[in-house]
PDB file of N, CA and C in Angstrom:
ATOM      1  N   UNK A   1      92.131   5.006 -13.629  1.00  0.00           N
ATOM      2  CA  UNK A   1      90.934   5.731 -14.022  1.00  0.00           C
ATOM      3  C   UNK A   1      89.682   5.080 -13.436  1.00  0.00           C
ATOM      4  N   UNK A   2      89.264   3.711 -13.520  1.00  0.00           N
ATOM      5  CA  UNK A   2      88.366   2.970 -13.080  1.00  0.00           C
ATOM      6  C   UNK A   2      88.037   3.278 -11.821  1.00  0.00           C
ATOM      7  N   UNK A   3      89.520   3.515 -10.936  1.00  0.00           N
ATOM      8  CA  UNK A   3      89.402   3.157  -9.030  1.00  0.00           C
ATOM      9  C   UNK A   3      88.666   4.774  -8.878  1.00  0.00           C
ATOM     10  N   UNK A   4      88.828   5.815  -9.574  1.00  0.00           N
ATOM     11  CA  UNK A   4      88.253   6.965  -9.409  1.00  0.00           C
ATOM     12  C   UNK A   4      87.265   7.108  -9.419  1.00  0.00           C
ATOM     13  N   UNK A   5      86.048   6.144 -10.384  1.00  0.00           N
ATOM     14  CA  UNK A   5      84.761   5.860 -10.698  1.00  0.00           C
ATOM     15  C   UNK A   5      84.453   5.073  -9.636  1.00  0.00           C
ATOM     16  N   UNK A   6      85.383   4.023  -8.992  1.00  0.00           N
ATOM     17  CA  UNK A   6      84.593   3.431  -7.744  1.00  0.00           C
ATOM     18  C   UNK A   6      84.938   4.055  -6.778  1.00  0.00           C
ATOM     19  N   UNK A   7      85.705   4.668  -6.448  1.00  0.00           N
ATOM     20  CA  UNK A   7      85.418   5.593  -4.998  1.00  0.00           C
ATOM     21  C   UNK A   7      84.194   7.019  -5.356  1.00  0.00           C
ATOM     22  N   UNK A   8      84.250   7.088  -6.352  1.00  0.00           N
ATOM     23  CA  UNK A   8      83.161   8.572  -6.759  1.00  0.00           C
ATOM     24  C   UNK A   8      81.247   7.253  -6.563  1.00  0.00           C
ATOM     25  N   UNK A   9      81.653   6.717  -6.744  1.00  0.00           N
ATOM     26  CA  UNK A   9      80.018   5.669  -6.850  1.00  0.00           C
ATOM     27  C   UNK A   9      79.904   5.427  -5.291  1.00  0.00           C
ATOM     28  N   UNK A  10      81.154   5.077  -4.765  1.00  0.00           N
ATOM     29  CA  UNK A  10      80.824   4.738  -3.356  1.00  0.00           C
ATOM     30  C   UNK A  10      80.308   5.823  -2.648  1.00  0.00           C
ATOM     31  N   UNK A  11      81.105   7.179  -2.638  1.00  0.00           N
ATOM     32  CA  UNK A  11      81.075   8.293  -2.213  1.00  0.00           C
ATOM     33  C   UNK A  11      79.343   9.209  -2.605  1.00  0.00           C
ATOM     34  N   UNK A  12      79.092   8.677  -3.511  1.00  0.00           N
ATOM     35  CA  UNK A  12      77.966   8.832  -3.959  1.00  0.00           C
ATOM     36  C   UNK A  12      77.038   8.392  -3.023  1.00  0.00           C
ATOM     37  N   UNK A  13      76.862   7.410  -2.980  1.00  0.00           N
ATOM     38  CA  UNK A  13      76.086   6.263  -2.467  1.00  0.00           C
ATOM     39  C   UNK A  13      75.978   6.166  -0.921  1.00  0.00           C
ATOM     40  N   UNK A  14      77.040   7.230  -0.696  1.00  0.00           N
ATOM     41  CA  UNK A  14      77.053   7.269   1.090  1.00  0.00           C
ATOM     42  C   UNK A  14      76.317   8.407   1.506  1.00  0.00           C
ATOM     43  N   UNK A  15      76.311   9.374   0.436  1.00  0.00           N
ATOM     44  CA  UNK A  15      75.681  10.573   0.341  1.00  0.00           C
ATOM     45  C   UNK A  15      74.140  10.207   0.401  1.00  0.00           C
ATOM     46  N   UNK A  16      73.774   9.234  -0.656  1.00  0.00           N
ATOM     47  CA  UNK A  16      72.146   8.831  -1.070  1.00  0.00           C
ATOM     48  C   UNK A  16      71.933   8.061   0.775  1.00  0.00           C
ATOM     49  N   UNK A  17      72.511   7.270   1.190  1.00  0.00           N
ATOM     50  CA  UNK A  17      71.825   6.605   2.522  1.00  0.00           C
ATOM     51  C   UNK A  17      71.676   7.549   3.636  1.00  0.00           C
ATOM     52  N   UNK A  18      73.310   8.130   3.549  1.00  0.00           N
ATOM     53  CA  UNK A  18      72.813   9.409   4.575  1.00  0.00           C
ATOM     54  C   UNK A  18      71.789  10.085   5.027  1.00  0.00           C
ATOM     55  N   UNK A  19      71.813  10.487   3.742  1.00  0.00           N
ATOM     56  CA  UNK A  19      70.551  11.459   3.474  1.00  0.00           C
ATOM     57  C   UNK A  19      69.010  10.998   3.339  1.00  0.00           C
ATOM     58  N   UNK A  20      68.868   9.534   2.703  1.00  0.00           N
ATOM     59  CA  UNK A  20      67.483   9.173   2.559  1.00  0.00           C
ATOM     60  C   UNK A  20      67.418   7.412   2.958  1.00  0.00           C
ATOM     61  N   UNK A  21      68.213   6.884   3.584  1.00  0.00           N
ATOM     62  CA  UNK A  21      68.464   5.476   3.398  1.00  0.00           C
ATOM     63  C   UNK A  21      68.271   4.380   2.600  1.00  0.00           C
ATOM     64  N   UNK A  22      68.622   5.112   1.166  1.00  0.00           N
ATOM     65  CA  UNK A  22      68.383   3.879   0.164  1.00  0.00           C
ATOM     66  C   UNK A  22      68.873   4.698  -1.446  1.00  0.00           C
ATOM     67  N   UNK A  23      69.065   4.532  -2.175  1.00  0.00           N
ATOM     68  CA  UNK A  23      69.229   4.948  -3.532  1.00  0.00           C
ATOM     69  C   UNK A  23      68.632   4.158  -4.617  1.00  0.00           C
ATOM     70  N   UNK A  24      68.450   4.704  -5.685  1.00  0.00           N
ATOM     71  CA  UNK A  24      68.029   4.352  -6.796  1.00  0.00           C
ATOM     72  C   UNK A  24      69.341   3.941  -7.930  1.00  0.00           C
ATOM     73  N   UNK A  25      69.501   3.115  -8.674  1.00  0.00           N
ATOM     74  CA  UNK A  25      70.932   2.997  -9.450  1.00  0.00           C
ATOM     75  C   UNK A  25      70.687   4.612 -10.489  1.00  0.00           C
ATOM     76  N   UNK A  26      72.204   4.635 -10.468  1.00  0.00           N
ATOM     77  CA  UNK A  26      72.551   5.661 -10.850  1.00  0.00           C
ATOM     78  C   UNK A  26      74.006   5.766 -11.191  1.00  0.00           C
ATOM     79  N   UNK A  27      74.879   6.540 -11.941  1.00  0.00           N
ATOM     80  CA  UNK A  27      76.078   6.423 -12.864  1.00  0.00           C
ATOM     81  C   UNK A  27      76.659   7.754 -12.860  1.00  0.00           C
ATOM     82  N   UNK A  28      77.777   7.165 -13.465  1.00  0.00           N
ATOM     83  CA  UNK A  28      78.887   8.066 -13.689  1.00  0.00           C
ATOM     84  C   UNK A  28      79.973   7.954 -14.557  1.00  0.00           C
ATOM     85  N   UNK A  29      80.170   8.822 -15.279  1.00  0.00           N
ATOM     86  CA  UNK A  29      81.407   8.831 -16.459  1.00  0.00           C
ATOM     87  C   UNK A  29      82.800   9.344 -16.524  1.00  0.00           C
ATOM     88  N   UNK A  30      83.210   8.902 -17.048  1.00  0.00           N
ATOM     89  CA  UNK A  30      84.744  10.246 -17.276  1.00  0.00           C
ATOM     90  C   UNK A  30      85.095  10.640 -18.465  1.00  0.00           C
ATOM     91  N   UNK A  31      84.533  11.837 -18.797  1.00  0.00           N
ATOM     92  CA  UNK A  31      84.424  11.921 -19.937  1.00  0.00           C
ATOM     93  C   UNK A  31      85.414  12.505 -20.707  1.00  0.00           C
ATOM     94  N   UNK A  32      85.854  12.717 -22.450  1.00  0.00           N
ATOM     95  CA  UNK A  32      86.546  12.626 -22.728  1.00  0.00           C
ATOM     96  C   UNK A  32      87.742  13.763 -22.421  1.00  0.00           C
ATOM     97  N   UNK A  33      87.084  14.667 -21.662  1.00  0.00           N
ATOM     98  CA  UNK A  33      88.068  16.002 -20.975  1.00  0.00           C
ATOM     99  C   UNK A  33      88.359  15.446 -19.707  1.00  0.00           C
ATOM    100  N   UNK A  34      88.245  13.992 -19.464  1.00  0.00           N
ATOM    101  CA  UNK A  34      88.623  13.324 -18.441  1.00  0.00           C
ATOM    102  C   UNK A  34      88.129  14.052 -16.707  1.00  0.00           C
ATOM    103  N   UNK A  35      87.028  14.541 -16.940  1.00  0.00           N
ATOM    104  CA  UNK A  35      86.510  14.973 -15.861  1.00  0.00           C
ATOM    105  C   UNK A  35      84.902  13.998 -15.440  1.00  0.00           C
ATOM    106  N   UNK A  36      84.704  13.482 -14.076  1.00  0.00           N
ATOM    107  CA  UNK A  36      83.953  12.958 -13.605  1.00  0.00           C
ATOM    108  C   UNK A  36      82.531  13.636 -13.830  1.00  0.00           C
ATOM    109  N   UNK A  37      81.721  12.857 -14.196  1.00  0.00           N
ATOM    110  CA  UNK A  37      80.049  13.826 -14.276  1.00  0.00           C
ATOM    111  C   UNK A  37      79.582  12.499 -14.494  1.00  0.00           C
ATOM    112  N   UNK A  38      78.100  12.841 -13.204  1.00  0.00           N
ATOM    113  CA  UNK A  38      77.056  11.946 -13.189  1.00  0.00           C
ATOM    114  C   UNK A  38      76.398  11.937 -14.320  1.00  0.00           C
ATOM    115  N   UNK A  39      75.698  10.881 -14.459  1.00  0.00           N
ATOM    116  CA  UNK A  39      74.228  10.681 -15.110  1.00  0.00           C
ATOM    117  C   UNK A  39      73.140  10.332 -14.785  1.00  0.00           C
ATOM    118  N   UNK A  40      72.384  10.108 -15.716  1.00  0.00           N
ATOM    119  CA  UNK A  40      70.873   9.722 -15.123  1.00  0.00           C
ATOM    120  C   UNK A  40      69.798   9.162 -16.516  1.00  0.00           C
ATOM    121  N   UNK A  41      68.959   8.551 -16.005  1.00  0.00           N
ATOM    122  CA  UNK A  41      68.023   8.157 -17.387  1.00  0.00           C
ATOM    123  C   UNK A  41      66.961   8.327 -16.377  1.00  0.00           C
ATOM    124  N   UNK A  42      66.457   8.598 -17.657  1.00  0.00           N
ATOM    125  CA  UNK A  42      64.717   9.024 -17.525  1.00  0.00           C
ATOM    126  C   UNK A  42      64.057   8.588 -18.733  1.00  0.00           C
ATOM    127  N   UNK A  43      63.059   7.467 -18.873  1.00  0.00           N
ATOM    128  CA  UNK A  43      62.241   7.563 -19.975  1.00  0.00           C
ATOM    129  C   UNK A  43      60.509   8.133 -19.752  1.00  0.00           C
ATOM    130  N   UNK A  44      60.132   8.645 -19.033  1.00  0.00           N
ATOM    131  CA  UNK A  44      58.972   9.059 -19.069  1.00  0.00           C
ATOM    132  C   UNK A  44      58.240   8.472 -17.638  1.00  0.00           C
ATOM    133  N   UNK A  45      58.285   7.241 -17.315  1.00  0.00           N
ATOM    134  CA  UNK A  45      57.682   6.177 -16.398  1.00  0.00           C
ATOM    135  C   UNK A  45      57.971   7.454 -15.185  1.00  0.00           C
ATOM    136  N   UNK A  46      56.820   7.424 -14.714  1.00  0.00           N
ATOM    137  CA  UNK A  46      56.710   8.211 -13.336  1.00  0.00           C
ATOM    138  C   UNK A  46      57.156   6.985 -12.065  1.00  0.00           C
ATOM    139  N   UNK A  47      57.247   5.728 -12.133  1.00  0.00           N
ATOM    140  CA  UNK A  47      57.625   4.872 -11.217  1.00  0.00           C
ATOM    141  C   UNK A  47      58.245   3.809 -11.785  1.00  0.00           C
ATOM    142  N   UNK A  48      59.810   4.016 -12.536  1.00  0.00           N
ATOM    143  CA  UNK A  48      60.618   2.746 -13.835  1.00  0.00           C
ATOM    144  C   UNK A  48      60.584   1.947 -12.665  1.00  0.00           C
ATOM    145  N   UNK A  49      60.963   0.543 -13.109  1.00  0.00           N
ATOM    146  CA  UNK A  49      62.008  -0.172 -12.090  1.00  0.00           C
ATOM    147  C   UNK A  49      63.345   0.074 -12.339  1.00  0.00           C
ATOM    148  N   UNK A  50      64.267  -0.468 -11.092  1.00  0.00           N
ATOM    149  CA  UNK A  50      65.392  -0.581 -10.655  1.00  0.00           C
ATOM    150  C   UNK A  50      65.828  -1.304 -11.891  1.00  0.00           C
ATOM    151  N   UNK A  51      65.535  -2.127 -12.687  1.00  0.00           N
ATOM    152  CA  UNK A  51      66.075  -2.952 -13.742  1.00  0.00           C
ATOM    153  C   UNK A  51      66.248  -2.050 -15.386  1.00  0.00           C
ATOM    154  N   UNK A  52      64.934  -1.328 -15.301  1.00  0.00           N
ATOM    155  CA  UNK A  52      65.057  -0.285 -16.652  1.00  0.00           C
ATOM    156  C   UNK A  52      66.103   0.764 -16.424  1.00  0.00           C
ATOM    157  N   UNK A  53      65.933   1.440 -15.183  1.00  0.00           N
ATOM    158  CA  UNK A  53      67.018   2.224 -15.170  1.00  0.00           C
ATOM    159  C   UNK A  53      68.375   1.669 -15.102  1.00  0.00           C
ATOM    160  N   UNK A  54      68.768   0.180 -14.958  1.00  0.00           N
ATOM    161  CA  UNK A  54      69.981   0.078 -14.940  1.00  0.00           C
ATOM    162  C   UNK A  54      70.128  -0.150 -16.555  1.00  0.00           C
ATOM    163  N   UNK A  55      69.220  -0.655 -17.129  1.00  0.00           N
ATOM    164  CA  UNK A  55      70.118  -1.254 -18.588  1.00  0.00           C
ATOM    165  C   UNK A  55      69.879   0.495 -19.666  1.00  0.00           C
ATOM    166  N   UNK A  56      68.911   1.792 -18.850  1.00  0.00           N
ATOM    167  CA  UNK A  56      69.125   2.722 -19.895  1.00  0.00           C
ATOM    168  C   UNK A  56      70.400   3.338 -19.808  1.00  0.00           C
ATOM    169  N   UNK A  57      71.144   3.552 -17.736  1.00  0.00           N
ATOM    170  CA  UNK A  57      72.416   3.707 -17.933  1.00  0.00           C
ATOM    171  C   UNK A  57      73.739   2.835 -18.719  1.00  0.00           C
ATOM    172  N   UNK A  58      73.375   1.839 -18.659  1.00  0.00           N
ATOM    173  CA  UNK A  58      74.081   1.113 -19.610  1.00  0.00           C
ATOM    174  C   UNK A  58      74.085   1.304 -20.401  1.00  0.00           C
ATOM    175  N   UNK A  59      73.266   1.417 -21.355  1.00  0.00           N
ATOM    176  CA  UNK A  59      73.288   2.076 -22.498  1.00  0.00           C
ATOM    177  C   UNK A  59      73.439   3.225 -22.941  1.00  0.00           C
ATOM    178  N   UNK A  60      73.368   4.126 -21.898  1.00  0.00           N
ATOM    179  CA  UNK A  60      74.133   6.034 -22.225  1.00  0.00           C
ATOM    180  C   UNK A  60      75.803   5.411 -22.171  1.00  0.00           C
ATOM    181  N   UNK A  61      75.823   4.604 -21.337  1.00  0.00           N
ATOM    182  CA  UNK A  61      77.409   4.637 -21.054  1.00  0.00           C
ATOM    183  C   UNK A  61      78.172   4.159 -22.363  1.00  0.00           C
ATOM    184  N   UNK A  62      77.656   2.744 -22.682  1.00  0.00           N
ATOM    185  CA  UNK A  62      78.068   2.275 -23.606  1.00  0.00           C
ATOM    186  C   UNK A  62      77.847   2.928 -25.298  1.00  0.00           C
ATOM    187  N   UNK A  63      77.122   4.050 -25.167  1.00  0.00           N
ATOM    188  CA  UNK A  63      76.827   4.420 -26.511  1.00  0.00           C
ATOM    189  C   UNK A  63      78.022   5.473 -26.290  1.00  0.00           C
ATOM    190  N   UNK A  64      78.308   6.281 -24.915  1.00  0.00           N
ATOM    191  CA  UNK A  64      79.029   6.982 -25.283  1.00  0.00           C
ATOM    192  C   UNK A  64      80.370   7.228 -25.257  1.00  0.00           C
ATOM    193  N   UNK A  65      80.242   5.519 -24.907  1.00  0.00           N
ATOM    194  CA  UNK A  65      81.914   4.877 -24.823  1.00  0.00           C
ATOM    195  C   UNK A  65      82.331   4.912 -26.646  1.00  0.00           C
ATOM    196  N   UNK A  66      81.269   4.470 -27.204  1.00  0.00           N
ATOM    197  CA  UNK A  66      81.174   4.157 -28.443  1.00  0.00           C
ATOM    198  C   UNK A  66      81.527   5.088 -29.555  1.00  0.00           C
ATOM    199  N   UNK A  67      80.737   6.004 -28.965  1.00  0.00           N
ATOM    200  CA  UNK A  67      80.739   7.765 -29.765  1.00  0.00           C
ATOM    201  C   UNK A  67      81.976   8.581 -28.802  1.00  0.00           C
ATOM    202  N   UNK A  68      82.973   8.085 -28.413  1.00  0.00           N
ATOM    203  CA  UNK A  68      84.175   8.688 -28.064  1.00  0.00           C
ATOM    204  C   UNK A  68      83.452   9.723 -26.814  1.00  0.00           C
ATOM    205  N   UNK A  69      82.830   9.580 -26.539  1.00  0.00           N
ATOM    206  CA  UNK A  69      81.887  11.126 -25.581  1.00  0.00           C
ATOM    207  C   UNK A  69      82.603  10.357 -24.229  1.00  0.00           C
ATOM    208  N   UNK A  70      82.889   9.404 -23.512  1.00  0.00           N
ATOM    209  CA  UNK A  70      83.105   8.900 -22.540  1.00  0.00           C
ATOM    210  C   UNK A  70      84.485   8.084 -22.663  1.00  0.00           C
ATOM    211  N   UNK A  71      85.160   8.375 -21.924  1.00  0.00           N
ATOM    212  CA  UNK A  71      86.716   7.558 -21.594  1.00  0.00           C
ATOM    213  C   UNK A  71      85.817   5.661 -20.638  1.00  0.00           C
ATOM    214  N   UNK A  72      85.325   6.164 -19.773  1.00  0.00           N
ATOM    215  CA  UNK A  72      84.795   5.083 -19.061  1.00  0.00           C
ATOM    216  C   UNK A  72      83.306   5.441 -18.021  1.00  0.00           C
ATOM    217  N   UNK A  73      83.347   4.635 -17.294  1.00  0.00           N
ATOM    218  CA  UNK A  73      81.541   4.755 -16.801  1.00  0.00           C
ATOM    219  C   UNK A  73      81.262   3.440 -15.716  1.00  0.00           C
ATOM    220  N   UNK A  74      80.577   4.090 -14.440  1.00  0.00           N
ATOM    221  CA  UNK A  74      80.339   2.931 -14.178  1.00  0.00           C
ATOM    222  C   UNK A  74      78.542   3.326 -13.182  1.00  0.00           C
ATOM    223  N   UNK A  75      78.213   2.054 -12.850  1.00  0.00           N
ATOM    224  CA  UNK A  75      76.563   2.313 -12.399  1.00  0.00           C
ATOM    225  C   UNK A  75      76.922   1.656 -11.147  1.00  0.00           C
ATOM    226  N   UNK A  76      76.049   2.121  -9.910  1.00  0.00           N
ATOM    227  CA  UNK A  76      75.900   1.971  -8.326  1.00  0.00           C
ATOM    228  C   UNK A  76      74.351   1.149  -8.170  1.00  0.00           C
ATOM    229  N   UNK A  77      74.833   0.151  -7.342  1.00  0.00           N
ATOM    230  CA  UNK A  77      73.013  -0.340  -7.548  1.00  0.00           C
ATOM    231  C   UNK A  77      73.216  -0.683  -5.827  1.00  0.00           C
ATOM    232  N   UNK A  78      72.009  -0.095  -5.096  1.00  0.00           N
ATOM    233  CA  UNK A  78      71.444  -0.798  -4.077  1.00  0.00           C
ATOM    234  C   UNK A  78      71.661  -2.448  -4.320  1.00  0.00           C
ATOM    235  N   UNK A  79      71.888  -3.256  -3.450  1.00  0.00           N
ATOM    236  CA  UNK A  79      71.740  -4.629  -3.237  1.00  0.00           C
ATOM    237  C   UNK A  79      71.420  -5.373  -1.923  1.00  0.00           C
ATOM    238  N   UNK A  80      71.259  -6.454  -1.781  1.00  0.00           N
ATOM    239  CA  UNK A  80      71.686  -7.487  -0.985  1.00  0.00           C
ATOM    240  C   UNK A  80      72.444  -8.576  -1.122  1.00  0.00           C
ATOM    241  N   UNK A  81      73.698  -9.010  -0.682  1.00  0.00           N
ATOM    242  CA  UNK A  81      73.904 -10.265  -0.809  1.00  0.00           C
ATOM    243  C   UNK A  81      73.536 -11.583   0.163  1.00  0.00           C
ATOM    244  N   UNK A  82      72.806 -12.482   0.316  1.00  0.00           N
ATOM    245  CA  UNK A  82      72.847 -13.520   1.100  1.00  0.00           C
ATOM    246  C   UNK A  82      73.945 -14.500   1.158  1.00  0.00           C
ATOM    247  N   UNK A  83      74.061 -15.213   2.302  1.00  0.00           N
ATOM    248  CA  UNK A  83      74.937 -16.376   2.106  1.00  0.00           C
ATOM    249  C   UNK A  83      75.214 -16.711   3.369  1.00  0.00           C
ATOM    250  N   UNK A  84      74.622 -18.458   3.388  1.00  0.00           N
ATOM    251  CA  UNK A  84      73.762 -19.181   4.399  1.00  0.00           C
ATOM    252  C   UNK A  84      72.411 -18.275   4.608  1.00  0.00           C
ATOM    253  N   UNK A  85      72.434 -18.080   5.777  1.00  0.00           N
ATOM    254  CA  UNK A  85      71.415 -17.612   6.613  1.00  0.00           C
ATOM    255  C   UNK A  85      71.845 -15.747   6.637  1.00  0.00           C
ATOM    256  N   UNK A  86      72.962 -15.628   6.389  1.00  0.00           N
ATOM    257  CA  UNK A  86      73.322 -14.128   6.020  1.00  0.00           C
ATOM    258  C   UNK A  86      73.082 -12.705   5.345  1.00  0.00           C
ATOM    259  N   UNK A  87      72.159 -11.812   5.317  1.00  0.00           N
ATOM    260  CA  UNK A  87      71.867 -11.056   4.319  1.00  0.00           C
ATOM    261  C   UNK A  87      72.180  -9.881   4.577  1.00  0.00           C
ATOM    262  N   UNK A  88      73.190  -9.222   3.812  1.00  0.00           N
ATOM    263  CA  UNK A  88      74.084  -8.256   3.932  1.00  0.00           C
ATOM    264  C   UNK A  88      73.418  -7.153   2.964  1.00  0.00           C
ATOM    265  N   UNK A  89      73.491  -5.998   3.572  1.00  0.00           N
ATOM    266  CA  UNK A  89      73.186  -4.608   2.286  1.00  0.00           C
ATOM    267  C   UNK A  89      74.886  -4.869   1.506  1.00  0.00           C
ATOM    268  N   UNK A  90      74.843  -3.668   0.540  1.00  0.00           N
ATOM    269  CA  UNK A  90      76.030  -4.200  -0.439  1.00  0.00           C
ATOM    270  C   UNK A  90      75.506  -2.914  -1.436  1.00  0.00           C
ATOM    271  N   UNK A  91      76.827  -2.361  -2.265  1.00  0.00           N
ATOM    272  CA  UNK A  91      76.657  -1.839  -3.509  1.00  0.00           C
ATOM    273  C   UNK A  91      77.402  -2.510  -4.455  1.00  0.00           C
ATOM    274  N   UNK A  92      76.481  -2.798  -5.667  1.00  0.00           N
ATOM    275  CA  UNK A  92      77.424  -3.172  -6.152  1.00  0.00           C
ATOM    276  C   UNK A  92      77.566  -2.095  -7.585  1.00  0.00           C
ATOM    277  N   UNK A  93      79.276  -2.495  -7.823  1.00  0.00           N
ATOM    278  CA  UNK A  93      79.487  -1.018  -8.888  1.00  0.00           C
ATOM    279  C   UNK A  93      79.898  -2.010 -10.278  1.00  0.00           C
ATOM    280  N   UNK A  94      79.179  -1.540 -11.363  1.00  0.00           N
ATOM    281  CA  UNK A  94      79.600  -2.077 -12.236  1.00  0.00           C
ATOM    282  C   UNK A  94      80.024  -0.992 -13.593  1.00  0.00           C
ATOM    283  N   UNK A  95      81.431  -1.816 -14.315  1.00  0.00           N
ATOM    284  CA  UNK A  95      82.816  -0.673 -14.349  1.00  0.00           C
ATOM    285  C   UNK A  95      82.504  -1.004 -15.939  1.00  0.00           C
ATOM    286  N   UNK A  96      82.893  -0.167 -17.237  1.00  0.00           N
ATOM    287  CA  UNK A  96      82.808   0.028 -18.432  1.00  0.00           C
ATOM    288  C   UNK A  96      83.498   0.681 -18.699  1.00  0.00           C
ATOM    289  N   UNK A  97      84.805   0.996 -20.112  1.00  0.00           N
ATOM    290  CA  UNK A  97      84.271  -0.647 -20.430  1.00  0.00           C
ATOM    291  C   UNK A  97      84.702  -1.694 -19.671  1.00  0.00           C
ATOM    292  N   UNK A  98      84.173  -2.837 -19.875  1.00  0.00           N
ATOM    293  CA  UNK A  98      84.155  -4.177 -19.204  1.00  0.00           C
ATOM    294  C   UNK A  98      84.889  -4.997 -20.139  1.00  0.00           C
ATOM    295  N   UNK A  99      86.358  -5.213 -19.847  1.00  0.00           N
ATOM    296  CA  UNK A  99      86.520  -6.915 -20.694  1.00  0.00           C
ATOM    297  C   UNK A  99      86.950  -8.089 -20.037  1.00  0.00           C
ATOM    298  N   UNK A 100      86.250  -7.913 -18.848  1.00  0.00           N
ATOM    299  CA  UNK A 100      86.299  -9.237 -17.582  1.00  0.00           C
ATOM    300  C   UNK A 100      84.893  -9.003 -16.869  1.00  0.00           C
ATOM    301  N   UNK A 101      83.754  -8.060 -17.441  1.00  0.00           N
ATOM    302  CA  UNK A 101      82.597  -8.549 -16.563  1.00  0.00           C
ATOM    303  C   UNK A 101      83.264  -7.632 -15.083  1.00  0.00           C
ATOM    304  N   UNK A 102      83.541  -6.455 -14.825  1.00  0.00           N
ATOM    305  CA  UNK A 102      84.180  -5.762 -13.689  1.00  0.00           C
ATOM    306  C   UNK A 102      82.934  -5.669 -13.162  1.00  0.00           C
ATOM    307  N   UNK A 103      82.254  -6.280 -12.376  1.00  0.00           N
ATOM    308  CA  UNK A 103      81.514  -5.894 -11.134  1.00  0.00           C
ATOM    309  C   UNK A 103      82.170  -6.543  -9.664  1.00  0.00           C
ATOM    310  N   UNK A 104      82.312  -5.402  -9.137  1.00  0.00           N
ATOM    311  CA  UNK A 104      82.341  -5.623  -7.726  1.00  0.00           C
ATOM    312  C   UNK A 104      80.976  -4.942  -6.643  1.00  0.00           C
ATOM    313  N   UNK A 105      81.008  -5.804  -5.164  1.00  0.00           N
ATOM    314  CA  UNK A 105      80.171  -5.816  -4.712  1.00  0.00           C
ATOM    315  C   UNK A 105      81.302  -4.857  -3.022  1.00  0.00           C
ATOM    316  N   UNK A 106      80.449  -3.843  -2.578  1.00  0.00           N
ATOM    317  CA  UNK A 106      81.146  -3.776  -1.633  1.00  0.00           C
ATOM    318  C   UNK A 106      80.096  -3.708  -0.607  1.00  0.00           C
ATOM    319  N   UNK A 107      80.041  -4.964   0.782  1.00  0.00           N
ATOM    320  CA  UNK A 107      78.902  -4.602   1.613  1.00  0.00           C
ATOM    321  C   UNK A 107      79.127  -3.170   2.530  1.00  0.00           C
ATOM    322  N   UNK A 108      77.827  -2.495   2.994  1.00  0.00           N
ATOM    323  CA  UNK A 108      78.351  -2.072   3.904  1.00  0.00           C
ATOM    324  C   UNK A 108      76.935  -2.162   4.948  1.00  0.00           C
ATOM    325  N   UNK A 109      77.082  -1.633   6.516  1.00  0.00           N
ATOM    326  CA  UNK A 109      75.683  -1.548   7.679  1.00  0.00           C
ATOM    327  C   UNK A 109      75.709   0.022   8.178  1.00  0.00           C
ATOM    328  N   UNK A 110      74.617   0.156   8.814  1.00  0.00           N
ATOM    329  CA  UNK A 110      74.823   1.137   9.783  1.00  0.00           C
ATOM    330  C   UNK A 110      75.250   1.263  11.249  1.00  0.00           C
ATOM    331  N   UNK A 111      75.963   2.002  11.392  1.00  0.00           N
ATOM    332  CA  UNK A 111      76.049   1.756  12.913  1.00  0.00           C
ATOM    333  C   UNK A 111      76.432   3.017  13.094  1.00  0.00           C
ATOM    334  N   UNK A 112      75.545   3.210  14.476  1.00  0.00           N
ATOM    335  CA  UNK A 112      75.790   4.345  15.099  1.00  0.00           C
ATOM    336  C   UNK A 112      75.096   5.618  14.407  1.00  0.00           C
ATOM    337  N   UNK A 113      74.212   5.375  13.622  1.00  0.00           N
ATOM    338  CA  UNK A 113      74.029   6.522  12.736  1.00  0.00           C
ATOM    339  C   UNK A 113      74.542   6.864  11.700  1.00  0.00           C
ATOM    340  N   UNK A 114      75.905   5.846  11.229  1.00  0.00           N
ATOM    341  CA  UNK A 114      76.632   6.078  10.428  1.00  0.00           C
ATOM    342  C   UNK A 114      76.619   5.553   9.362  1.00  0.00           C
ATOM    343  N   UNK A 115      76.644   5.146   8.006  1.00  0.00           N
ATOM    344  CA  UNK A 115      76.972   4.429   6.941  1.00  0.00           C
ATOM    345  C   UNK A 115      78.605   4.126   6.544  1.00  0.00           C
ATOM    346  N   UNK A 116      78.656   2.601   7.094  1.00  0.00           N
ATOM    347  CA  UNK A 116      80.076   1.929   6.953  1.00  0.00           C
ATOM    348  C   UNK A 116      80.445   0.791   5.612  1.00  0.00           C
ATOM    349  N   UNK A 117      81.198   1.749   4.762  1.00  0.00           N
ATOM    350  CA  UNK A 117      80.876   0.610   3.893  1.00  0.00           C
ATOM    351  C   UNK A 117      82.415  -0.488   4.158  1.00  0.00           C
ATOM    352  N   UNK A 118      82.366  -1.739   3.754  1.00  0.00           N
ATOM    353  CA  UNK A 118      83.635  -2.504   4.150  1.00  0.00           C
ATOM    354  C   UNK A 118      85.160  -2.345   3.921  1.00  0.00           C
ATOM    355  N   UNK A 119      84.836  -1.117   2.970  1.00  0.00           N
ATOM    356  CA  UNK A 119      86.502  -0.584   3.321  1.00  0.00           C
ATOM    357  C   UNK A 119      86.549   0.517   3.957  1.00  0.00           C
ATOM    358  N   UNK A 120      85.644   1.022   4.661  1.00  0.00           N
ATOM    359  CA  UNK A 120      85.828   1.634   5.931  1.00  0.00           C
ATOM    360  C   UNK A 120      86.271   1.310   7.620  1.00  0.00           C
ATOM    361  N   UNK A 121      86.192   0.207   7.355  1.00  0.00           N
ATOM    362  CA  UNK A 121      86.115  -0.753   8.708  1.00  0.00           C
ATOM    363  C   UNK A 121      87.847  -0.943   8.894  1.00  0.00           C
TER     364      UNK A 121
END
């Protein structure tokens, strides 16, 4: 169930660079008719940060993990990872529920016009 939420976030996310080269975090559930549907938070802020919107999806997810409304859920965040002198774009997807802390990071570049993420290669 989980690997469905990370290929639907990735797949997502290839869509958002394509199209505009960058995304905003943003989510996705499986809900209890076990069908995939995005989400989104909005509290009013005409310009949130990247940090409010991740902890309000967290919190749709987890409330509606809670209230049976959601089987599972996970959020897509723009990143970078460094390391040395290295700085890689990257999504990283983080998976709910969580009882190991499930974030993974997958880098990916452009080339060619294309968006490659590292299990494309």
């Amino acid at each position: 169930m989980q690997l469905n939420l990370k290929e639907n976030i990735i797949s997502q996310a290839k869509f958002f660079l394509e199209n505009m080269d960058e995304f905003f975090p943003f989510g996705v559930v499986i809900d209890n008719q076990r069908k995939i549907k995005p989400i989104s938070a909005y509290n009013g802020d005409e310009y949130p940060t990247s940090q409010s919107v991740i902890k309000q999806l967290e919190q749709i997810i987890k409330n509606g993990i809670q209230n049976k409304e959601y089987l599972a859920g996970a959020i897509g965040i723009d990143i970078f990872i460094t390391t040395n002198d290295d700085k890689k774009s990257a999504i990283e997807i983080r998976e709910y529920p969580s009882h190991d802390n499930s974030i993974s990071r997958v880098p990916y570049s452009k080339e060619k016009g294309r968006f490659l993420f590292q299990d494309d290669r």
